[in-house]
N, C-alpha and C. Protein backbone atom coordinates (compact mmCIF):
# COMPACT_ATOMS: atom_id res chain seq x y z
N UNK A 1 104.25 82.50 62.07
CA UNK A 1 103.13 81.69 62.49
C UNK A 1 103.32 80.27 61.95
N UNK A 2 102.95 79.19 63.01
CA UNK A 2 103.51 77.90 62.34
C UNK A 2 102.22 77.51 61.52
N UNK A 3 102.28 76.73 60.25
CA UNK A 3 101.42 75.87 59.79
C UNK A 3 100.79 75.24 59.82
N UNK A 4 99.30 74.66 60.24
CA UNK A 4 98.61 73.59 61.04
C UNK A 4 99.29 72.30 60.70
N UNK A 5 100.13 71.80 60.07
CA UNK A 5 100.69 70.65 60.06
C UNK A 5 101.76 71.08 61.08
N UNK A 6 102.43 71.92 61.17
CA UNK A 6 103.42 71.72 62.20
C UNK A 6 102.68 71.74 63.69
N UNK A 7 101.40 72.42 63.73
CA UNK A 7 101.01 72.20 65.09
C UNK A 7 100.99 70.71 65.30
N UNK A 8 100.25 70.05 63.94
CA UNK A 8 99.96 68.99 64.60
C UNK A 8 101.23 68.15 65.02
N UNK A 9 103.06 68.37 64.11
CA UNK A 9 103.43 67.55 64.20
C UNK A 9 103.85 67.88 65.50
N UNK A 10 104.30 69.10 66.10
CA UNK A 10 104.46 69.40 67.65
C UNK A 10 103.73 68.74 68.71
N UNK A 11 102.27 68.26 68.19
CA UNK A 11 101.44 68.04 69.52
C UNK A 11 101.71 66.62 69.13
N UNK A 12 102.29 65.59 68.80
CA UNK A 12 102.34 64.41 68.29
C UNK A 12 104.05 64.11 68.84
N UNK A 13 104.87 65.21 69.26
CA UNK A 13 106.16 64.88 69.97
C UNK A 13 107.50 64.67 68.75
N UNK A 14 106.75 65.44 67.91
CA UNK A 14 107.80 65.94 66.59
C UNK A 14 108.87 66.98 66.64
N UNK A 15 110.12 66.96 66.16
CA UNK A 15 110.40 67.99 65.98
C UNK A 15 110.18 68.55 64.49
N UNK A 16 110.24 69.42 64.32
CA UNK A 16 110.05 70.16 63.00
C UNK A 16 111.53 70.93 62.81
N UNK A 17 112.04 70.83 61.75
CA UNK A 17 113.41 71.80 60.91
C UNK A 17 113.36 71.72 59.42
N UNK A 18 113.69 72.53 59.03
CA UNK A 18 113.69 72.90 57.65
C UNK A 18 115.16 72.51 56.83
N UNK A 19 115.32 72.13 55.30
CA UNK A 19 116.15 72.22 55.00
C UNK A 19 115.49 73.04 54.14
N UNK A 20 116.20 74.06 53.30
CA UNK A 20 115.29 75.22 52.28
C UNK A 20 113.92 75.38 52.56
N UNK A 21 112.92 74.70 51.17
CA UNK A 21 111.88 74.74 51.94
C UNK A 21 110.78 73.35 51.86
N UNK A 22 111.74 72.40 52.38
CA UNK A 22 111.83 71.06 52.40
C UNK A 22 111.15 70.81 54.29
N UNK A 23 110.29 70.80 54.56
CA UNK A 23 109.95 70.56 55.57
C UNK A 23 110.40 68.60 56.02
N UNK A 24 110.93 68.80 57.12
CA UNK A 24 111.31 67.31 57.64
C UNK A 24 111.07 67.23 59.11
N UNK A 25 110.02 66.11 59.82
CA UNK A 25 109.90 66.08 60.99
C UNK A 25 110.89 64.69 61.59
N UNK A 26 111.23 65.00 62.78
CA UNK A 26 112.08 63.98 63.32
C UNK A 26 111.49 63.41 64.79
N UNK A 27 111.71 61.97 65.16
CA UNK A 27 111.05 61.64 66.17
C UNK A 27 112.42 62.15 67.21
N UNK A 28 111.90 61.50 68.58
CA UNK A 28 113.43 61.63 69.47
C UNK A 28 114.40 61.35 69.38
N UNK A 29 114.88 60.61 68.73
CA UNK A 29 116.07 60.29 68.49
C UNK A 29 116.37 60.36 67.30
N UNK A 30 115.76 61.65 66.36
CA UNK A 30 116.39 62.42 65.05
C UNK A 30 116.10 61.12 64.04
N UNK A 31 115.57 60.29 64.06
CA UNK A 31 114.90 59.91 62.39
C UNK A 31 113.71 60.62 61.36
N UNK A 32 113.91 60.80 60.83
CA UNK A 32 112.96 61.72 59.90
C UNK A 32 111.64 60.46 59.53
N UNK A 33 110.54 60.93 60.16
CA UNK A 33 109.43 60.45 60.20
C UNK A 33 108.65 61.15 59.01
N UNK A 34 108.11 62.15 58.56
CA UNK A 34 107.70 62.74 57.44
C UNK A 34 108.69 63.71 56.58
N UNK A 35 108.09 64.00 55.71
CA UNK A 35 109.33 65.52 54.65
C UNK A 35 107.67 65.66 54.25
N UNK A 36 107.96 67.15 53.89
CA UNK A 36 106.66 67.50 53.22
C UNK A 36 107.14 68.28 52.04
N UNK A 37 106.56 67.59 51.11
CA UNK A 37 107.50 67.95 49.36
C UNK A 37 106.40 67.39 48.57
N UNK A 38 106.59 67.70 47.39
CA UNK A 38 105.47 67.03 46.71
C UNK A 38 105.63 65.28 46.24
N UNK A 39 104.33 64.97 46.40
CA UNK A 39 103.99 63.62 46.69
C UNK A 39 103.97 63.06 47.75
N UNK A 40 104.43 63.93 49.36
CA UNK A 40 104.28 63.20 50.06
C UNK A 40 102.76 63.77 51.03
N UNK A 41 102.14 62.64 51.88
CA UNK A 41 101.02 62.86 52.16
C UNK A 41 100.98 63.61 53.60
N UNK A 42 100.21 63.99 53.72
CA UNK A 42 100.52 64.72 55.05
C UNK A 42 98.70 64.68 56.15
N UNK A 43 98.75 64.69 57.46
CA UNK A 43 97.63 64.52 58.05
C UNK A 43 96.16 65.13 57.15
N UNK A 44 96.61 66.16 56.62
CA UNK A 44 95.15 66.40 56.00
C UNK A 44 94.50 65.72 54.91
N UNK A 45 95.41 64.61 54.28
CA UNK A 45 95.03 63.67 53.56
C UNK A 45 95.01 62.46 53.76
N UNK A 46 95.82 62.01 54.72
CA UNK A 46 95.75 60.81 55.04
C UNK A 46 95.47 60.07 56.47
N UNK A 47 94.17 59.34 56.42
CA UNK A 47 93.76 58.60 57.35
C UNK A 47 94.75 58.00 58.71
N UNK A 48 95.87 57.33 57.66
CA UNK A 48 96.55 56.76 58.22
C UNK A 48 97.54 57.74 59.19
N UNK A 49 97.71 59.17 58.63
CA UNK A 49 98.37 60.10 59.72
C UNK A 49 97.68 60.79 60.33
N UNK A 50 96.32 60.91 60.17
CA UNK A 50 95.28 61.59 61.01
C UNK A 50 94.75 60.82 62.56
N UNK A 51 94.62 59.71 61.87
CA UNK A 51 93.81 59.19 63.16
C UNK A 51 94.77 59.04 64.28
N UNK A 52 95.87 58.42 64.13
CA UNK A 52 97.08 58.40 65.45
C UNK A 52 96.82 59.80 66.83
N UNK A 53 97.09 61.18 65.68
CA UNK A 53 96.43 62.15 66.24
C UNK A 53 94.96 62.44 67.35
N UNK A 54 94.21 61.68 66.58
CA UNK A 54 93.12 61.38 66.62
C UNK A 54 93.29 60.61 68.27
N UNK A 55 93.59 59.86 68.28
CA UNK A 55 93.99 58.49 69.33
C UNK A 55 94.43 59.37 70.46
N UNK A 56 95.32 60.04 70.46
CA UNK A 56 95.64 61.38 71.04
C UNK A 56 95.26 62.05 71.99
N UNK A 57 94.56 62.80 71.17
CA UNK A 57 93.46 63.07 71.67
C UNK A 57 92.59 62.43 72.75
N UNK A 58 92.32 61.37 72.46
CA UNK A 58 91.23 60.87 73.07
C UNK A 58 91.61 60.08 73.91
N UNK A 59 93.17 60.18 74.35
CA UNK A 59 94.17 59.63 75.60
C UNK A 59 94.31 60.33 76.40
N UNK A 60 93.98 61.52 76.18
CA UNK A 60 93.92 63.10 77.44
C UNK A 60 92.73 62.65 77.83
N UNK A 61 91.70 62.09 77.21
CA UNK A 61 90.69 61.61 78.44
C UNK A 61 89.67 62.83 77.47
N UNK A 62 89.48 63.34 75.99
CA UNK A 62 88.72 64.27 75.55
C UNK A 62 87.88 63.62 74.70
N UNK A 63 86.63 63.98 74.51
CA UNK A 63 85.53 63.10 73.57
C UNK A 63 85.80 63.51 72.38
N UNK A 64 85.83 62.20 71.35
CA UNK A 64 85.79 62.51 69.54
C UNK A 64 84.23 62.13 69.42
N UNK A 65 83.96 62.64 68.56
CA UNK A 65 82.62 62.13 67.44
C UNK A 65 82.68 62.77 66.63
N UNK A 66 82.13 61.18 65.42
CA UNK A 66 82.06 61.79 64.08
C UNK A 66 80.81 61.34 63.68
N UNK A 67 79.72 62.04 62.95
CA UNK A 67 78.75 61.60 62.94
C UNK A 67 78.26 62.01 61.11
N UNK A 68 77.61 60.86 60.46
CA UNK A 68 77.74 61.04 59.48
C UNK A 68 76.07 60.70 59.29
N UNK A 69 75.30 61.37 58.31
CA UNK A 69 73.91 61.21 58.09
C UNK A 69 73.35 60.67 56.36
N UNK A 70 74.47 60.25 56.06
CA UNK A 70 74.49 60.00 54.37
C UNK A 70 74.37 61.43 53.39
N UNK A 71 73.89 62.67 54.31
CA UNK A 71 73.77 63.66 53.73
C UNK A 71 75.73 64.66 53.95
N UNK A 72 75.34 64.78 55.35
CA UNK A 72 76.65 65.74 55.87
C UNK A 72 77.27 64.89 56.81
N UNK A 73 78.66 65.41 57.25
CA UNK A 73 79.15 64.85 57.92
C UNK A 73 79.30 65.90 59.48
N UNK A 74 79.04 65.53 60.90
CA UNK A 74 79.87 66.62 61.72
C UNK A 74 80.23 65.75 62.59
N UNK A 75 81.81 66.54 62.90
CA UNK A 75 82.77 66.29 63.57
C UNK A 75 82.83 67.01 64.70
N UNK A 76 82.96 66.55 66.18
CA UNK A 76 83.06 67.58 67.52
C UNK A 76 84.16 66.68 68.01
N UNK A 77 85.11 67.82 68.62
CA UNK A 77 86.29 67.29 69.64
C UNK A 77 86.43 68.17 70.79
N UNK A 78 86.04 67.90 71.87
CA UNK A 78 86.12 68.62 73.08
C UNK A 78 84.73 69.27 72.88
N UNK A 79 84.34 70.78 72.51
CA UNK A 79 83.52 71.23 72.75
C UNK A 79 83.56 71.86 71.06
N UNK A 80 84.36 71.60 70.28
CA UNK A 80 84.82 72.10 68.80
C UNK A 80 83.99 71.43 67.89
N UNK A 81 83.33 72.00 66.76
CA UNK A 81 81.89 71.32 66.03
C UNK A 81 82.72 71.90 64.77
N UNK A 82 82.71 70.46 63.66
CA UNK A 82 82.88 71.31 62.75
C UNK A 82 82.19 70.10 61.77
N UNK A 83 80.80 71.10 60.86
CA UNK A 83 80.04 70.50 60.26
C UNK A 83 79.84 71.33 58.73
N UNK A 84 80.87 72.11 58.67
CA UNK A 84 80.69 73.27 56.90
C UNK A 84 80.39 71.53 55.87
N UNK A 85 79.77 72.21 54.80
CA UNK A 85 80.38 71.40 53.55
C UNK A 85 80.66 72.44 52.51
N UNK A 86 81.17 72.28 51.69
CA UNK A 86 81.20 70.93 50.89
C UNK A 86 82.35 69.65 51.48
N UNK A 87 83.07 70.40 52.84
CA UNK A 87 84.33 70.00 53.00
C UNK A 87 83.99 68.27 53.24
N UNK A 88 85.05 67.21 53.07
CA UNK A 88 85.43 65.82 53.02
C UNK A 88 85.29 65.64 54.39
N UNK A 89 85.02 64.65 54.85
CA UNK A 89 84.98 63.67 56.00
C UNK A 89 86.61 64.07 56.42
N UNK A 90 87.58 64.03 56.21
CA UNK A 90 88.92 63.85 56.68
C UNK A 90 89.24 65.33 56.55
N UNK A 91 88.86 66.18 55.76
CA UNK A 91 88.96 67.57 55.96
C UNK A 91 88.38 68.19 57.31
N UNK A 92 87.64 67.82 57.81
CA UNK A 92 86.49 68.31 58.85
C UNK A 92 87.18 67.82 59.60
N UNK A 93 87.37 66.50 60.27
CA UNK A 93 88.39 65.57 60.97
C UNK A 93 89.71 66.55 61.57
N UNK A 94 89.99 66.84 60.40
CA UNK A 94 91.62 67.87 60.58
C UNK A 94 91.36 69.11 60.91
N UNK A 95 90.42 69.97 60.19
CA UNK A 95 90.03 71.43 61.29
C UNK A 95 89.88 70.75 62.57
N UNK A 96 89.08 70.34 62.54
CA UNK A 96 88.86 70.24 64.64
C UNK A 96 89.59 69.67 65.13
N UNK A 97 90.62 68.57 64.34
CA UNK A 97 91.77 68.38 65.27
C UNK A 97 92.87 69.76 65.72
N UNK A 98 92.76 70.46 64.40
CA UNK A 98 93.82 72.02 64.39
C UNK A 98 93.02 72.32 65.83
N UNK A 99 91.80 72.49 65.33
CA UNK A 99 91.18 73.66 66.28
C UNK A 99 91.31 73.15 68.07
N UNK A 100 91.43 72.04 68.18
CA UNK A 100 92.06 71.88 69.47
C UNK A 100 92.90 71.35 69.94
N UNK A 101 93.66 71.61 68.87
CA UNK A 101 95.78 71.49 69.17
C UNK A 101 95.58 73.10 69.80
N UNK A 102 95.13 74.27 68.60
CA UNK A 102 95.42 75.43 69.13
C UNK A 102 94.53 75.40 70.76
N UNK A 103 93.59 74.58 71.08
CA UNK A 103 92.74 75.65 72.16
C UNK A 103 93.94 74.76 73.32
N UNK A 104 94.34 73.82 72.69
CA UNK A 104 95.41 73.09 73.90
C UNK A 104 96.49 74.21 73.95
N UNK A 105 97.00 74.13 73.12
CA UNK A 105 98.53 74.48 73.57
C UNK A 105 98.15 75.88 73.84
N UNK A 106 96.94 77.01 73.79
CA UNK A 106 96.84 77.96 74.94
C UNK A 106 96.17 78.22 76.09
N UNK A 107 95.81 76.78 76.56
CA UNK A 107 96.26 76.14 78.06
C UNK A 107 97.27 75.81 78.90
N UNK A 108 98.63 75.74 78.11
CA UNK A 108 99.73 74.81 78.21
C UNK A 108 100.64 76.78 78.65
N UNK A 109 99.90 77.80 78.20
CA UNK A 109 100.64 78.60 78.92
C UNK A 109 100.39 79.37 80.29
């Protein structure tokens, strides 16, 4: 079963290969765009690799909202709601992005 980071890096036009257990994604023409090892950041922490995703998304022509009340935060993408806490603004962000990488790619069969 792949890892929600590899979904995401698949739906983003990544390849994914392993050296041990050194995760390294490569764009098309084989430059290594992330490694996932310690210290390096990966979509569920960082803004800066989330939102691209994000952008994504919302180029298929699918609605984002994030709606924040100073209390909770909820996040919907497509028809996907995700409002738990205690979870972070960018945690919530990344389930519902997972959650509709997976409801995509079992359309795509």
């Amino acid at each position: 079963m792949k890892s929600d980071n590899e979904l995401i890096a698949e739906f983003m036009s990544k390849k994914v290969r392993y050296a041990g257990t050194v995760l390294y994604l490569t764009d098309e023409d084989g430059y290594i765009d992330y490694v996932d090892g310690p210290g390096v950041y990966w979509p569920d922490r960082d803004w800066q690799q989330l939102m691209p995703v994000v952008e994504k998304i919302e180029n298929l022509g699918i609605s984002t909202k994030i709606e924040c009340d100073g209390i909770s935060t909820q996040v919907t993408i497509r028809q996907i709601c995700v409002w738990e806490n205690p979870s972070s603004k960018i945690e919530k962000v990344y389930k519902a992005v997972v959650e509709f990488i997976k409801w995509h790619n079992s359309q795509q069969k």
